[in-house]
Protein backbone atom coordinates (compact mmCIF):
# COMPACT_ATOMS: atom_id res chain seq x y z
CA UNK A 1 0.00 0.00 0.00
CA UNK A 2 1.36 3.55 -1.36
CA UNK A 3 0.07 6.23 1.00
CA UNK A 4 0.46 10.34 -1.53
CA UNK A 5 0.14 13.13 0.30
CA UNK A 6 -0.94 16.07 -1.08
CA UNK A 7 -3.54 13.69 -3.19
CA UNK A 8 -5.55 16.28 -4.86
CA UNK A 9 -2.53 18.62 -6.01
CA UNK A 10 -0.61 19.32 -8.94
CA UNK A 11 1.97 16.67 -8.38
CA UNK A 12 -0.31 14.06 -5.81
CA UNK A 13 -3.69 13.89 -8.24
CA UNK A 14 -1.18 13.07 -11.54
CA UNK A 15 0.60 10.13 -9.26
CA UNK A 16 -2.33 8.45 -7.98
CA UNK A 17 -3.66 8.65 -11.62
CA UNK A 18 -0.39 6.79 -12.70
CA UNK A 19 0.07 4.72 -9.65
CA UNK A 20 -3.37 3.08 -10.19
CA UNK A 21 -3.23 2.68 -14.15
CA UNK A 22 0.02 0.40 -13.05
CA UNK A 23 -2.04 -1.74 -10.75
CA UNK A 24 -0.69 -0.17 -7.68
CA UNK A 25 -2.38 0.10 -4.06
CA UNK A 26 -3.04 3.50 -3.52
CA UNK A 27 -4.23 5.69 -0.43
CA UNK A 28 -4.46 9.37 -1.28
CA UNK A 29 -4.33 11.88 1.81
CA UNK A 30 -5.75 15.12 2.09
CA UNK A 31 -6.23 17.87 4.68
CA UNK A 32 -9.74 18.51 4.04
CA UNK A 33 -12.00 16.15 3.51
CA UNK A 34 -12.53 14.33 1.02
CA UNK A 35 -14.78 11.78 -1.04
CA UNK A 36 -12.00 9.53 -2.30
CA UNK A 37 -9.21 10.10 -0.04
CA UNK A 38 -8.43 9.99 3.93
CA UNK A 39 -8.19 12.37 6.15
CA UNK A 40 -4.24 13.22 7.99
CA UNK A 41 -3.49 17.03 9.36
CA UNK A 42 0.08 17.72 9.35
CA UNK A 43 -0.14 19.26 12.45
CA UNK A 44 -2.64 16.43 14.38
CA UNK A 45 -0.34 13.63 15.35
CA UNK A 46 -2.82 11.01 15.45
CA UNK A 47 -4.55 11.46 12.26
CA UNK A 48 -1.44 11.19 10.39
CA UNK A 49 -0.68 7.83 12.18
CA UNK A 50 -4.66 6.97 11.32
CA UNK A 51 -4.00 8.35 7.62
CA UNK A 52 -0.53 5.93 7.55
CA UNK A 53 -1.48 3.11 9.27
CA UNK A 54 -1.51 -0.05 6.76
CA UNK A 55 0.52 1.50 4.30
CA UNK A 56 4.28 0.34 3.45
CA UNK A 57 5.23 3.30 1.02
CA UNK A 58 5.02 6.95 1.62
CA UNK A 59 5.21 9.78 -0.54
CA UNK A 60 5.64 12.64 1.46
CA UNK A 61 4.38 15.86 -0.37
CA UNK A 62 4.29 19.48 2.21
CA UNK A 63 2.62 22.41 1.03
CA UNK A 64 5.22 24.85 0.48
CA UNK A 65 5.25 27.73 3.27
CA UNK A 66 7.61 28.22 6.39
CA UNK A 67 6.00 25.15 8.08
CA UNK A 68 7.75 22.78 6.23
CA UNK A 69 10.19 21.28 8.45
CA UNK A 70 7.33 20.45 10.93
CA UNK A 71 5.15 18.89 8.66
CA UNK A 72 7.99 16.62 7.44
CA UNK A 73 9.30 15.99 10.41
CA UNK A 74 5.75 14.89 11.95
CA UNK A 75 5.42 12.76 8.49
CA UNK A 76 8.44 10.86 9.25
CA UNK A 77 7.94 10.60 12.63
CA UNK A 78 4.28 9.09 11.88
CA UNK A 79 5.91 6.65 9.46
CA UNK A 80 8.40 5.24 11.81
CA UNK A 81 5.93 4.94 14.34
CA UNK A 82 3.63 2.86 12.03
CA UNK A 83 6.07 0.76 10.47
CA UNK A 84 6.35 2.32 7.03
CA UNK A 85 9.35 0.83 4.80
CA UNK A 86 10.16 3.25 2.49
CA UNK A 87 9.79 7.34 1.98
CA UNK A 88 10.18 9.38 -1.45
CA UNK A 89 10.07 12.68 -0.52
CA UNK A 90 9.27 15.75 -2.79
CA UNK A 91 11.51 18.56 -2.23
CA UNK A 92 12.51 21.46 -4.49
CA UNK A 93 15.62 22.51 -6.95
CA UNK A 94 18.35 24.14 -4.98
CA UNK A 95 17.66 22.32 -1.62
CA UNK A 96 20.90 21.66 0.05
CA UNK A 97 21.88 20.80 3.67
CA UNK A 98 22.88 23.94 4.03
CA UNK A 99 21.20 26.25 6.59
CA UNK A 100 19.83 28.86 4.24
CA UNK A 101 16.88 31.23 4.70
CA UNK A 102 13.98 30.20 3.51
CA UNK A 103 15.45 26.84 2.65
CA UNK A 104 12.46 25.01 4.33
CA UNK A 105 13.36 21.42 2.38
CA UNK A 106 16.65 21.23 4.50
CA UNK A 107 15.52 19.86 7.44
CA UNK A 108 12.61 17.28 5.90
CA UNK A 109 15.63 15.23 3.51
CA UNK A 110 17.68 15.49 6.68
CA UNK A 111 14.32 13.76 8.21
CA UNK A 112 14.05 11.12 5.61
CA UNK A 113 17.71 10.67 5.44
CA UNK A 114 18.26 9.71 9.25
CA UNK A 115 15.13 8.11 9.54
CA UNK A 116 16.40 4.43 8.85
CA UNK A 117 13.68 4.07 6.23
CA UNK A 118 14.32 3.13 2.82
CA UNK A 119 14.55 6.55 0.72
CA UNK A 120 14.54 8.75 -2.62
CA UNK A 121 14.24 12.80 -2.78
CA UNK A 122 13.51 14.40 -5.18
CA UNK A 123 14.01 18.01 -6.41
CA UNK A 124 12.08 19.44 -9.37
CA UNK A 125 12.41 22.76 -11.44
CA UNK A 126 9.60 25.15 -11.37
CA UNK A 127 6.57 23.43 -12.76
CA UNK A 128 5.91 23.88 -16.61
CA UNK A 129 2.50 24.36 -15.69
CA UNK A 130 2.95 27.88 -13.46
CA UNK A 131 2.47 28.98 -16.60
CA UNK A 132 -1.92 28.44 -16.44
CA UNK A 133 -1.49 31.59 -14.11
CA UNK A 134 -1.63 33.10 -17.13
CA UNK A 135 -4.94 31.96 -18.73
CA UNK A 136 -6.65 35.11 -17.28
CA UNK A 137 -4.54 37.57 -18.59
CA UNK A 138 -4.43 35.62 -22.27
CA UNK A 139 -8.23 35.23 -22.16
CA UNK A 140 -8.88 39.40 -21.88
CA UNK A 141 -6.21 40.01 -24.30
CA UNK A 142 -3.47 41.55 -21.65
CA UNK A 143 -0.02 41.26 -21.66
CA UNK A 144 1.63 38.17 -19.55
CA UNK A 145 3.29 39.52 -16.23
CA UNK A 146 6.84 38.66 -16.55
CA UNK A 147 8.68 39.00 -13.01
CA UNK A 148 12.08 37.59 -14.15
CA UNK A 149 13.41 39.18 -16.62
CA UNK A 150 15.50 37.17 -19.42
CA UNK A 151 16.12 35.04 -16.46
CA UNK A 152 16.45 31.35 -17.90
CA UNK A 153 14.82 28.31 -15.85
CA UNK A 154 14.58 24.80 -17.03
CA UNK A 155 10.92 24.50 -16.09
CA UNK A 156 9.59 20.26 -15.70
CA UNK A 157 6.64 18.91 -17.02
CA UNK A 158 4.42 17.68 -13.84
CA UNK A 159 3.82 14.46 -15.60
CA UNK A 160 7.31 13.75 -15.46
CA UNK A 161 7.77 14.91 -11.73
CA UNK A 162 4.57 12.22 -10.68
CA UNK A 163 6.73 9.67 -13.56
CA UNK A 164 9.53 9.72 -11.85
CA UNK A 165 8.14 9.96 -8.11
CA UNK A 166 6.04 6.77 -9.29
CA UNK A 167 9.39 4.47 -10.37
CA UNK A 168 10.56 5.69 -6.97
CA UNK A 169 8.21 4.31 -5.11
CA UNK A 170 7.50 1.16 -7.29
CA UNK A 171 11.33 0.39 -8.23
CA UNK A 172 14.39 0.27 -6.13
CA UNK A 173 16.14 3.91 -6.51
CA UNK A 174 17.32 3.89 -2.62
CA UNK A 175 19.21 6.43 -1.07
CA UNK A 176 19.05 8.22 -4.61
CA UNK A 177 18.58 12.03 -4.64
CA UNK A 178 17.17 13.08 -8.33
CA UNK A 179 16.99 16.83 -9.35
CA UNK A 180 14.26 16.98 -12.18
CA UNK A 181 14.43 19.54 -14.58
CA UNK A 182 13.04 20.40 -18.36
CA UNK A 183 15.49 19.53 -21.46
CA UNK A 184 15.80 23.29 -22.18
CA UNK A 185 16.15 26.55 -20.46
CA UNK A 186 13.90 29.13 -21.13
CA UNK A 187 13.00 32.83 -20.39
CA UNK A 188 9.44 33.79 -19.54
CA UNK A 189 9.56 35.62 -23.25
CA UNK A 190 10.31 32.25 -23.97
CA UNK A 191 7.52 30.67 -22.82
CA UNK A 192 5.12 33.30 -24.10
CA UNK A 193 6.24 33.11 -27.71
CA UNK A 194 5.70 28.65 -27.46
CA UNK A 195 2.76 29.58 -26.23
CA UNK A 196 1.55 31.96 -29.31
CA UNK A 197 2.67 29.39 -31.90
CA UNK A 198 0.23 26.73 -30.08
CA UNK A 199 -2.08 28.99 -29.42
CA UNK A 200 -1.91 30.18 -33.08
CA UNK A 201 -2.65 33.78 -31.45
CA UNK A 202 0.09 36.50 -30.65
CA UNK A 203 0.71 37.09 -26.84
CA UNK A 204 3.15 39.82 -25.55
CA UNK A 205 5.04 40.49 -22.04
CA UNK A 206 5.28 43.10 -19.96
CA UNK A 207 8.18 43.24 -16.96
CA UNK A 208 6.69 43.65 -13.25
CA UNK A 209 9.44 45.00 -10.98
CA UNK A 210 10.02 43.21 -7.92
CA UNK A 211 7.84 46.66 -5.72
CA UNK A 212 5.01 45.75 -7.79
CA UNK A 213 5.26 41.86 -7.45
CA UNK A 214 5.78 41.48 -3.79
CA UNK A 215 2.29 44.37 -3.43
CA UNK A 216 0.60 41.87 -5.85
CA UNK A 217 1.59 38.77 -3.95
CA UNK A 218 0.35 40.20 -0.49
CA UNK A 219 -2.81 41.51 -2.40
CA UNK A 220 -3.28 37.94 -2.68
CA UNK A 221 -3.16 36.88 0.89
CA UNK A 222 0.25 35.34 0.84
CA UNK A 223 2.03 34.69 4.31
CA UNK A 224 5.03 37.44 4.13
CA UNK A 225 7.70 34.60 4.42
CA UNK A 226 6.21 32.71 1.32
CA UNK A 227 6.32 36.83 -0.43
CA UNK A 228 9.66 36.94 0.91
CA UNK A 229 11.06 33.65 -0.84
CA UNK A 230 9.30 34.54 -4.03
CA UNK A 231 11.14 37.49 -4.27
CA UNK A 232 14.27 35.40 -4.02
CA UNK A 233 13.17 32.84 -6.32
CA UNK A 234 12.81 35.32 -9.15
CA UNK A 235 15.86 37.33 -8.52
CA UNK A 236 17.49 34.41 -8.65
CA UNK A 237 16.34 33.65 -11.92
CA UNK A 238 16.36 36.99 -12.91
CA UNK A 239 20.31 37.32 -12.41
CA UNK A 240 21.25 34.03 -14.24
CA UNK A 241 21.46 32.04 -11.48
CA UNK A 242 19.22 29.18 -12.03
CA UNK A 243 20.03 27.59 -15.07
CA UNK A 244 20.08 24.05 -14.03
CA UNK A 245 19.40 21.48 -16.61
CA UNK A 246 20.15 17.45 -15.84
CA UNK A 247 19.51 14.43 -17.84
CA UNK A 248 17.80 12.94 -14.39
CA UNK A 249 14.25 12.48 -15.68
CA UNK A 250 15.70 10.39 -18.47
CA UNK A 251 18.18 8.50 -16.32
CA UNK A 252 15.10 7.20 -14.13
CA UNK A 253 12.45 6.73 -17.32
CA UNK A 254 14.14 5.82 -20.03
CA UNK A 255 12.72 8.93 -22.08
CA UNK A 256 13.93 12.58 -22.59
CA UNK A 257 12.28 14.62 -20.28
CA UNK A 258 9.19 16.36 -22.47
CA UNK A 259 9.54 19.76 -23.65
CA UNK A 260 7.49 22.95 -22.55
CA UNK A 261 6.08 22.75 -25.99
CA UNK A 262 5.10 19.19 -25.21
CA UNK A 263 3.04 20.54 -21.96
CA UNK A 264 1.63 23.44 -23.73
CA UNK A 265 0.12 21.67 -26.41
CA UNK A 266 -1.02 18.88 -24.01
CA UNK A 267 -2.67 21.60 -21.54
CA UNK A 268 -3.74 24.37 -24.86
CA UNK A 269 -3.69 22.47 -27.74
């Protein structure tokens, strides 16, 4: 049994969908309740030893935000209790055991590392499919927001994240650490101008300085420390200094990692 956190998300809905077209046992988990799924609060002890219980895989997916290390380390703590075997955790490009600010994967693959389970983490790119933000400003005809610059980022396809995260629970990649990018890096511009040749429609960009972003990003109702390490994620980009591509995705499936293109015409096409 293969208990996913973070069932109905991005990354958690696509690997249950691939888990149980392989003939896998599956157990999705979710915060709120839900129809399909079972119950386990990250922050209620018991319910994530209910939610666990009977499983022998884990695949330990946090919401990003400053709580991170304490919802991992209560996941890992809930899984040792219960006898789980084996942990894949999802993590993020750039994660390190460094003490960094804002580095809130740190101390969760520390977790998983010294936990004595079986383990894989992963670390993926910025998702490919970010870019759906953008549906409301392509639908009224406005320019896409472009926060980084010329900034170059090698932006994964989620189906590939959930691929991979699926071999690593179903195959043996112990004590493997994969960093999962796209085959190619690419500007927001980029991005935009894929998106007008599948879209058969012209799009343009307009540059949002980082004032206006961080006032847009509260407007929203973001925690400040989840504003603050946006900020930092797209200066980052912005200056060049996240142009990580590997061959990872292939090395684990056998494939070339697919293209933005790929995704676009998949999600627009």
């Amino acid at each position: 049994m293969i208990l996913v956190t973070g069932a109905t998300g991005t990354i958690g809905s696509e690997l249950v969908r691939q888990l149980e077209a392989r003939g896998a046992q599956v157990r999705g988990m979710t915060r709120k309740p839900h129809e399909f799924f079972v119950h386990g609060d990250f922050d209620d002890p018991d319910s994530l030893r209910k939610a666990i219980d009977g499983a022998d895989t884990v695949f330990a997916l946090t919401a990003p935000g400053p709580w991170v290390p304490a919802h991992d380390r209560a996941l890992v703590d809930a899984a040792v209790e219960v006898g789980v075997q084996k942990i894949v955790k999802l993590s993020a490009i750039g994660s390190t055991d460094d003490e960094m600010p804002a580095n809130w994967h740190a101390a969760g693959e520390r977790a998983v590392r010294d936990s004595g389970l079986t383990w894989t983490i992963l670390r993926p790119a910025g998702f490919a499919s970010n870019a759906l933000r953008w549906l409301p400003a392509i639908q009224a005809g406005q320019p896409i927001p472009n926060q980084t610059g010329s900034g170059r980022h090698a932006f994964v396809d989620p189906y590939d994240v959930a691929a991979v995260a699926a071999e690593a629970l179903l195959s043996d990649h112990h004590d493997h650490t994969y960093t999962l990018t796209g085959p190619e890096l690419l500007s927001v511009p980029d991005q935009v101008a894929v998106l007008s040749d599948v879209l058969g429609s012209p799009l343009s960009v307009v540059d949002v300085p980082p004032e206006v972003y961080a006032e847009q990003l509260r407007a929203a109702g973001l925690d400040e420390a989840v504003v603050s390490v946006a900020l930092r994620g797209a200066e980052l980009i912005r200056s060049g200094g996240e142009e990580t591509v590997t061959d990872d995705v292939e090395r684990v499936l056998g494939r070339p990692a697919r293209t933005f293109r790929e995704w676009a015409r998949a999600s627009f096409g």
